[in-house]
PDB file of N, CA and C in Angstrom:
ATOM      1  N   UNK A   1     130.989  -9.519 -73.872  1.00  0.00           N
ATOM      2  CA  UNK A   1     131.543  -8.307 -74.407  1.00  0.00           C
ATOM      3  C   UNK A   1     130.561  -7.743 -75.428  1.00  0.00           C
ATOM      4  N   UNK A   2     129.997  -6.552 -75.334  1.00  0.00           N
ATOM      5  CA  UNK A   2     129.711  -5.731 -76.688  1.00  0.00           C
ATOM      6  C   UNK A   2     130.826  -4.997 -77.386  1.00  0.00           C
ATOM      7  N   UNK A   3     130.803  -4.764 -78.577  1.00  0.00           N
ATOM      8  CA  UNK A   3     131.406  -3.865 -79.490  1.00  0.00           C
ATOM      9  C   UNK A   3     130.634  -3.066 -79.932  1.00  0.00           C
ATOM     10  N   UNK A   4     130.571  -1.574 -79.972  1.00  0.00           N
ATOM     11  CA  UNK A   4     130.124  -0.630 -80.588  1.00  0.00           C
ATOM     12  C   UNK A   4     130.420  -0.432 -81.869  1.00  0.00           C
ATOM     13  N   UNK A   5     131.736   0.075 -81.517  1.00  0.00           N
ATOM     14  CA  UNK A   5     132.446   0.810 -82.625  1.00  0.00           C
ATOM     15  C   UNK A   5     134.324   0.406 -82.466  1.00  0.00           C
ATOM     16  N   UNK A   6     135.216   0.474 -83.092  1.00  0.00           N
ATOM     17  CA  UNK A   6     136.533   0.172 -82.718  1.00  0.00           C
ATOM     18  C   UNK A   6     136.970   1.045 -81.163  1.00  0.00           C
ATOM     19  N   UNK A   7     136.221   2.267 -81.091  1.00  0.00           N
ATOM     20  CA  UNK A   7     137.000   3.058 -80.181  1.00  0.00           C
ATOM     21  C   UNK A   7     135.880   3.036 -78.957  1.00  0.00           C
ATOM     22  N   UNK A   8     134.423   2.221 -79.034  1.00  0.00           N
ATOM     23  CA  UNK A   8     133.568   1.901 -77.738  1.00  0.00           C
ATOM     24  C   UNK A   8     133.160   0.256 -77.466  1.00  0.00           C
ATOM     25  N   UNK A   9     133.801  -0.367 -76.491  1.00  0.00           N
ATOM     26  CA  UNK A   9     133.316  -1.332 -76.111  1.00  0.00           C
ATOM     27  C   UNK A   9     133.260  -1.574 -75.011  1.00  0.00           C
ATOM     28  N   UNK A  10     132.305  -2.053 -74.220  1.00  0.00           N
ATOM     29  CA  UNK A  10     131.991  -3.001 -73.115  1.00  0.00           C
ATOM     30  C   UNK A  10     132.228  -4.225 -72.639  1.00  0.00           C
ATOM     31  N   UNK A  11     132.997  -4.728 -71.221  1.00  0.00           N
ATOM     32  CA  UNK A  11     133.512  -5.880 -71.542  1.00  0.00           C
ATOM     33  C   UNK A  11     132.940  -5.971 -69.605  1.00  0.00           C
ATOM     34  N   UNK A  12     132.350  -7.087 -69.314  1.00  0.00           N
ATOM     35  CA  UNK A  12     131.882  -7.365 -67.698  1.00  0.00           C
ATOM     36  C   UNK A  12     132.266  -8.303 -67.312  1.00  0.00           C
ATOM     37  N   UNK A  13     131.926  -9.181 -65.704  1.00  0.00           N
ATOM     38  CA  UNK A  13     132.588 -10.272 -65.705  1.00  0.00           C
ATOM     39  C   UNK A  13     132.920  -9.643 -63.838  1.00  0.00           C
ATOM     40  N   UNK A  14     134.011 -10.596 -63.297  1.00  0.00           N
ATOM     41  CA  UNK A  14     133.850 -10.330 -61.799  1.00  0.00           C
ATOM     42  C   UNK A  14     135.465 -10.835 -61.432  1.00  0.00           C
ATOM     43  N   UNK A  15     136.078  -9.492 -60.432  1.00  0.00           N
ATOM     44  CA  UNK A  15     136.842  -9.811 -59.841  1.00  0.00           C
ATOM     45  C   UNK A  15     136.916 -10.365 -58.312  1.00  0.00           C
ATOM     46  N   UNK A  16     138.226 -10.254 -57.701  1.00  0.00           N
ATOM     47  CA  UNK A  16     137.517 -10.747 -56.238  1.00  0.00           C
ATOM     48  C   UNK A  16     137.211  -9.686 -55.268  1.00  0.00           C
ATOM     49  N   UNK A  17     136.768  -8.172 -55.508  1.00  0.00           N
ATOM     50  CA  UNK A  17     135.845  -7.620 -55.208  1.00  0.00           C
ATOM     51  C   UNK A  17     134.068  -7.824 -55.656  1.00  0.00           C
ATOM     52  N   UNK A  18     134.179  -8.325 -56.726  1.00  0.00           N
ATOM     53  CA  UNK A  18     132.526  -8.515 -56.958  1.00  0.00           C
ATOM     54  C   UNK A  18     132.386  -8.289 -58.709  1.00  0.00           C
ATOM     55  N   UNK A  19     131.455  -7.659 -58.899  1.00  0.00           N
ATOM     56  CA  UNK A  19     131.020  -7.195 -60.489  1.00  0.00           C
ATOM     57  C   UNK A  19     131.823  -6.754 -60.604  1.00  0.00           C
ATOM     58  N   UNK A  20     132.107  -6.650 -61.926  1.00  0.00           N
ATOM     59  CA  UNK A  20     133.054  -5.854 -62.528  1.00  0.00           C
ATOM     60  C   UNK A  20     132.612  -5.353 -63.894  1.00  0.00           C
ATOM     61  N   UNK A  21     133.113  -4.017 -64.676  1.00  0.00           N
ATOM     62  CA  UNK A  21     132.330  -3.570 -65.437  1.00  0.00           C
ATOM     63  C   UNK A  21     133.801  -2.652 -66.121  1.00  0.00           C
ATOM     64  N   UNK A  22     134.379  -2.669 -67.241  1.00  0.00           N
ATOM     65  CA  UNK A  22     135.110  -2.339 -67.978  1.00  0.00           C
ATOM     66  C   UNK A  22     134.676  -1.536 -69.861  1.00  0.00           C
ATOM     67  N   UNK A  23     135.411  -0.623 -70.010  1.00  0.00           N
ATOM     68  CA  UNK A  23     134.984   0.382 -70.845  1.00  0.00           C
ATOM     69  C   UNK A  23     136.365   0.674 -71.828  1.00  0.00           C
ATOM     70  N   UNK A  24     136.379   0.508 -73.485  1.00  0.00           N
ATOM     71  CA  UNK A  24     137.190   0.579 -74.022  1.00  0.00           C
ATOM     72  C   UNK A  24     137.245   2.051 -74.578  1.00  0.00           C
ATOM     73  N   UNK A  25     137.777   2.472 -74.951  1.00  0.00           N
ATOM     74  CA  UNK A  25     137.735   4.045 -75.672  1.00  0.00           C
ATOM     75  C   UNK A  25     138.774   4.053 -76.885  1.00  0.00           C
ATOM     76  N   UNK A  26     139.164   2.878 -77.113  1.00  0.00           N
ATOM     77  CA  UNK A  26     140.014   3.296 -78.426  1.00  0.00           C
ATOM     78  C   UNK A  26     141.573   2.996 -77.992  1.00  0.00           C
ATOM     79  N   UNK A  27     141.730   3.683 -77.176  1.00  0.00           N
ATOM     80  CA  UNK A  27     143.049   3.242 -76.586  1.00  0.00           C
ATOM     81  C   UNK A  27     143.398   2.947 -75.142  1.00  0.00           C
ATOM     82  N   UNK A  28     142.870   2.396 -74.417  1.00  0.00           N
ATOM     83  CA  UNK A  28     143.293   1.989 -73.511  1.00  0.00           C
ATOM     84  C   UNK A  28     141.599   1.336 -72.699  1.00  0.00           C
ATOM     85  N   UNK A  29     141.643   0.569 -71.719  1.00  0.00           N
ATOM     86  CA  UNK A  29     140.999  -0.560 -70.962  1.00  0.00           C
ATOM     87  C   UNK A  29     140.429   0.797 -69.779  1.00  0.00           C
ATOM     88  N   UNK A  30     139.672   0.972 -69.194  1.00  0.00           N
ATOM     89  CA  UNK A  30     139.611   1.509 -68.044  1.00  0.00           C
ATOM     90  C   UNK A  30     138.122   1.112 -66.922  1.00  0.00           C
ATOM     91  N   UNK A  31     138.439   0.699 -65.725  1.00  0.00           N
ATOM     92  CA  UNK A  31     137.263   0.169 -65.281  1.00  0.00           C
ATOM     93  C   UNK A  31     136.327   1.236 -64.707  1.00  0.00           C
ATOM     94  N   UNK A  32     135.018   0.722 -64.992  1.00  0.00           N
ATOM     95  CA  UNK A  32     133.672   1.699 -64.511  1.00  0.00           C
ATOM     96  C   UNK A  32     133.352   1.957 -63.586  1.00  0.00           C
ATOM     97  N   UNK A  33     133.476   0.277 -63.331  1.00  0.00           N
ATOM     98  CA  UNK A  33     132.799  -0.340 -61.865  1.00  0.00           C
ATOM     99  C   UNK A  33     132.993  -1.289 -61.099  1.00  0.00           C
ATOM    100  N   UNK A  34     133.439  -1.336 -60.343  1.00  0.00           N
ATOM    101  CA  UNK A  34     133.362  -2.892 -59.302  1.00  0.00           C
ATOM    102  C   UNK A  34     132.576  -2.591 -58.241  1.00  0.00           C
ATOM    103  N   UNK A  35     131.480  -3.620 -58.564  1.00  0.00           N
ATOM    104  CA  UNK A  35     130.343  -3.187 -57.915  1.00  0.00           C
ATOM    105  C   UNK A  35     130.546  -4.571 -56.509  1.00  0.00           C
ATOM    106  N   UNK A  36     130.515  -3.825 -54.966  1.00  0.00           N
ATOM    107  CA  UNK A  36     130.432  -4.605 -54.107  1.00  0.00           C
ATOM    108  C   UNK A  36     129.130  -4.664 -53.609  1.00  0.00           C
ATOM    109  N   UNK A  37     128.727  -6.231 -53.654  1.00  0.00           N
ATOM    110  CA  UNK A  37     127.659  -6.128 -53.494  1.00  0.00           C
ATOM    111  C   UNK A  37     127.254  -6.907 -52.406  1.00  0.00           C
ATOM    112  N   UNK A  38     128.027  -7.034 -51.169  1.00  0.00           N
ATOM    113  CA  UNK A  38     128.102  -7.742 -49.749  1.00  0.00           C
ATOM    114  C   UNK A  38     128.533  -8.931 -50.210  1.00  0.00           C
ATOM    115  N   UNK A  39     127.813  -9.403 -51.140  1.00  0.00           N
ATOM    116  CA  UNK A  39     127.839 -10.994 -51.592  1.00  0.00           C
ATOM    117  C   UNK A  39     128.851 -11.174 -52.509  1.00  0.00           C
ATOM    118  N   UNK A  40     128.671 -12.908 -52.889  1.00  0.00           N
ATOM    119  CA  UNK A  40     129.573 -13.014 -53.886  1.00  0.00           C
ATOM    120  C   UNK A  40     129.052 -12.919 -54.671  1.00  0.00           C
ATOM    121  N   UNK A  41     128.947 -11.934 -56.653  1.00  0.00           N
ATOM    122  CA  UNK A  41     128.742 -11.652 -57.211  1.00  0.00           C
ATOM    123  C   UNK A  41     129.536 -11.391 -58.821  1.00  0.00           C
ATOM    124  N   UNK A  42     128.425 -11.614 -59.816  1.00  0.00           N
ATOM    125  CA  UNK A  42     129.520 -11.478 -60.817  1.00  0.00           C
ATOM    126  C   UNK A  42     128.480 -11.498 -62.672  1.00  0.00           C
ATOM    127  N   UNK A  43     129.063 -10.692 -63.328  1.00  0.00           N
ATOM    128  CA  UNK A  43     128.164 -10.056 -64.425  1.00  0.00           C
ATOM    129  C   UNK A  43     128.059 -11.244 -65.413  1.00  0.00           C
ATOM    130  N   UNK A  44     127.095 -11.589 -66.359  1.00  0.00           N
ATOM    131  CA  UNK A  44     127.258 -12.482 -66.972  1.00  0.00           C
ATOM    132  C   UNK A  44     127.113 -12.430 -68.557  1.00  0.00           C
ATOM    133  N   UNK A  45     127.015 -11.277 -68.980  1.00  0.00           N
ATOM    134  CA  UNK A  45     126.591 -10.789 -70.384  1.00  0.00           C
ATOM    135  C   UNK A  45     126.490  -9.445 -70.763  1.00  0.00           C
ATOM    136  N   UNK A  46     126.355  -8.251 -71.717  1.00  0.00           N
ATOM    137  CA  UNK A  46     126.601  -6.761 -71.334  1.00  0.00           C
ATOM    138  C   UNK A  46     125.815  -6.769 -73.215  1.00  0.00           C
ATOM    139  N   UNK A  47     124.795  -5.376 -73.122  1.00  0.00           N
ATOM    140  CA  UNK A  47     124.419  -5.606 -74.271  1.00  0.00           C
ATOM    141  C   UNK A  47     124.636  -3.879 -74.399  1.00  0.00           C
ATOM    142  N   UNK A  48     125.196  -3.271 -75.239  1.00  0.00           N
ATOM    143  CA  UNK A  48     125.438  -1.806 -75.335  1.00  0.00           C
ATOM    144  C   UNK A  48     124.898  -0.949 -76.994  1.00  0.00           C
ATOM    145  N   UNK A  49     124.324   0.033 -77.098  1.00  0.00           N
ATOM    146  CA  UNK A  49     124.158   1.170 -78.159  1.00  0.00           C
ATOM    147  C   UNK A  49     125.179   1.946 -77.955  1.00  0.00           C
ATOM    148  N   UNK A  50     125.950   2.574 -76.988  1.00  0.00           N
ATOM    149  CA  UNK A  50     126.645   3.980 -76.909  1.00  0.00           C
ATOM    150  C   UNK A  50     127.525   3.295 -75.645  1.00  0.00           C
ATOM    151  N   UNK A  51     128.314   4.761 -75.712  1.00  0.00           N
ATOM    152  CA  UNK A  51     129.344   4.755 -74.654  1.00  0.00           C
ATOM    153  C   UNK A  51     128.552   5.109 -73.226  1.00  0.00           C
ATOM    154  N   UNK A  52     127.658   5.524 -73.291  1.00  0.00           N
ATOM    155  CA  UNK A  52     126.700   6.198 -72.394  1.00  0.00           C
ATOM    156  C   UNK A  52     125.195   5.119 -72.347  1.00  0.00           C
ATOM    157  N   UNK A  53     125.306   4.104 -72.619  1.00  0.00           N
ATOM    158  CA  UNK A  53     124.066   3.349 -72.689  1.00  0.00           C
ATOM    159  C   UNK A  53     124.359   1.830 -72.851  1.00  0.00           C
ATOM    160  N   UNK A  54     124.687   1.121 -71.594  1.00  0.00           N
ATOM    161  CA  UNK A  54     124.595  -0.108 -72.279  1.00  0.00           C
ATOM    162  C   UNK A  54     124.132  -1.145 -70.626  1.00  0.00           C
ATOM    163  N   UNK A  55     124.082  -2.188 -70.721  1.00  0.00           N
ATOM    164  CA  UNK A  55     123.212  -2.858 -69.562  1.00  0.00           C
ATOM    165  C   UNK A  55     123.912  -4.136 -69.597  1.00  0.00           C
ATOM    166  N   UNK A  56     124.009  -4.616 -67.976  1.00  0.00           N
ATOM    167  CA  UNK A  56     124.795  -5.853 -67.566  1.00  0.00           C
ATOM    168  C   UNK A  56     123.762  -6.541 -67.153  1.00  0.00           C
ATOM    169  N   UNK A  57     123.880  -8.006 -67.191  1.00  0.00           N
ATOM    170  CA  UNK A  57     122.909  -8.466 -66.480  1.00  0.00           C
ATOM    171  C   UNK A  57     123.909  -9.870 -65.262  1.00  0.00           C
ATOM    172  N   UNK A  58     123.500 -10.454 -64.530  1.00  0.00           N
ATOM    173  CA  UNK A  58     124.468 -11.401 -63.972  1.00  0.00           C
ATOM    174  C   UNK A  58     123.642 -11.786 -62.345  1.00  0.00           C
ATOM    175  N   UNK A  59     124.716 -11.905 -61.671  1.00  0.00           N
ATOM    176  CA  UNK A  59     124.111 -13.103 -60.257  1.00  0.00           C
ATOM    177  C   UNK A  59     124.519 -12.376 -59.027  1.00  0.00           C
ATOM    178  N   UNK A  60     124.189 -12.200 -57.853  1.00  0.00           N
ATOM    179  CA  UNK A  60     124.445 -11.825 -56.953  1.00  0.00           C
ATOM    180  C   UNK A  60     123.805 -13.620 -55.872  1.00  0.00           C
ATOM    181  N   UNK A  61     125.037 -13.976 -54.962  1.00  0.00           N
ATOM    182  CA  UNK A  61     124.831 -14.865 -54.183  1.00  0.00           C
ATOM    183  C   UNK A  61     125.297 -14.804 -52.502  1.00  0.00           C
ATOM    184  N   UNK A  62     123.935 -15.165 -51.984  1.00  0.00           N
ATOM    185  CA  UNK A  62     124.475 -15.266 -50.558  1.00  0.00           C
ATOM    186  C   UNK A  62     123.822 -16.561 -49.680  1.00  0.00           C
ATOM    187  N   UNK A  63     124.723 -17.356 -48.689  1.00  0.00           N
ATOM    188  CA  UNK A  63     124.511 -18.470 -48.610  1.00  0.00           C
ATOM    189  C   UNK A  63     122.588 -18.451 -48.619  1.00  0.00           C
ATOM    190  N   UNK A  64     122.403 -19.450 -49.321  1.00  0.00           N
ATOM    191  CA  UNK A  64     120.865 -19.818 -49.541  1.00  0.00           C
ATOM    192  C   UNK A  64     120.158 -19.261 -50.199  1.00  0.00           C
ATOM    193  N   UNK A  65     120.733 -17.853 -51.130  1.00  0.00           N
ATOM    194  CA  UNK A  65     119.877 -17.197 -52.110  1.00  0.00           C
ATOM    195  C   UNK A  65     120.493 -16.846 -52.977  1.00  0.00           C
ATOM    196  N   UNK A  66     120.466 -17.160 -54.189  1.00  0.00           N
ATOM    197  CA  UNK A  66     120.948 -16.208 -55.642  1.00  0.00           C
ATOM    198  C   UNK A  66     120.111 -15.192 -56.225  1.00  0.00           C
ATOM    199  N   UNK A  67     120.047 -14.232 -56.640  1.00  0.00           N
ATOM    200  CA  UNK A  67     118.904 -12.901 -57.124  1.00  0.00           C
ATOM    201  C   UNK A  67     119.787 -12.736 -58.416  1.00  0.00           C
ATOM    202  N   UNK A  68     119.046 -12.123 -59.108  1.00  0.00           N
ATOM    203  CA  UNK A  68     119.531 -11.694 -60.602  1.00  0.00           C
ATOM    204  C   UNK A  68     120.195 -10.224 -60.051  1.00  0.00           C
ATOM    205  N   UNK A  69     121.118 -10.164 -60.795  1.00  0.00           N
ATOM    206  CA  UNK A  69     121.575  -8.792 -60.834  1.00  0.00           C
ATOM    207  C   UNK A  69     121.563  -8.212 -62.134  1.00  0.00           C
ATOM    208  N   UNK A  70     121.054  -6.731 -62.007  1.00  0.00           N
ATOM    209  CA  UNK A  70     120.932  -6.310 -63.712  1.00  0.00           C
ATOM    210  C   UNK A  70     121.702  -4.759 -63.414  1.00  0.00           C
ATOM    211  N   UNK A  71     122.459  -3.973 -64.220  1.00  0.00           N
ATOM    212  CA  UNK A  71     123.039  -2.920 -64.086  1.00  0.00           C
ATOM    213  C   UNK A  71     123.016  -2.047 -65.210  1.00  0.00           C
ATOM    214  N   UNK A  72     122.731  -0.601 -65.195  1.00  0.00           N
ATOM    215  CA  UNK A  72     123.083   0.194 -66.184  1.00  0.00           C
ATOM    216  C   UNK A  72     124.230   0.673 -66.270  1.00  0.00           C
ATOM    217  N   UNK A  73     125.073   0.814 -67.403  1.00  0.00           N
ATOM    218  CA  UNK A  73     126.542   1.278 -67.426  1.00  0.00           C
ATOM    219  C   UNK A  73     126.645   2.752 -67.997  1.00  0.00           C
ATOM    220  N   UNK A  74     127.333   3.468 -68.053  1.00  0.00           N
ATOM    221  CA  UNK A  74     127.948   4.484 -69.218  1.00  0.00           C
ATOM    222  C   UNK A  74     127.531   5.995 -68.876  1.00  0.00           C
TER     223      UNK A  74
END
């Protein structure tokens, strides 16, 4: 999770569609992204400046290969 500010935060991580990528605004949770990415996949850390600027990084896996996955948010 990053915290910006009380009313901007970033929170990533993976449902059972894939990445997942979530955005706070102060009052309420709302998701960005669920990123399908054929594979099984899933975010592992989120480092943010703004509501408009912040970066995921995490794993994308398919039998016999894992690759980094990195994402821009906002």
């Amino acid at each position: 999770m990053a915290v910006v500010s009380s009313h901007n935060a970033w929170a990533v991580g993976y449902d059972r569609h894939g990445a997942l990528i979530e955005h706070w605004d102060g009052r309420a949770w709302s998701v960005e992204a669920s990123l399908s990415t054929g594979s099984e996949s899933g975010l592992l850390g989120v480092a943010a400046t703004s509501s408009r600027n912040a970066c995921a990084v995490g794993y994308t896996h398919t039998p016999g290969r894992t690759a980094t996955l990195a994402v821009h948010c906002g």
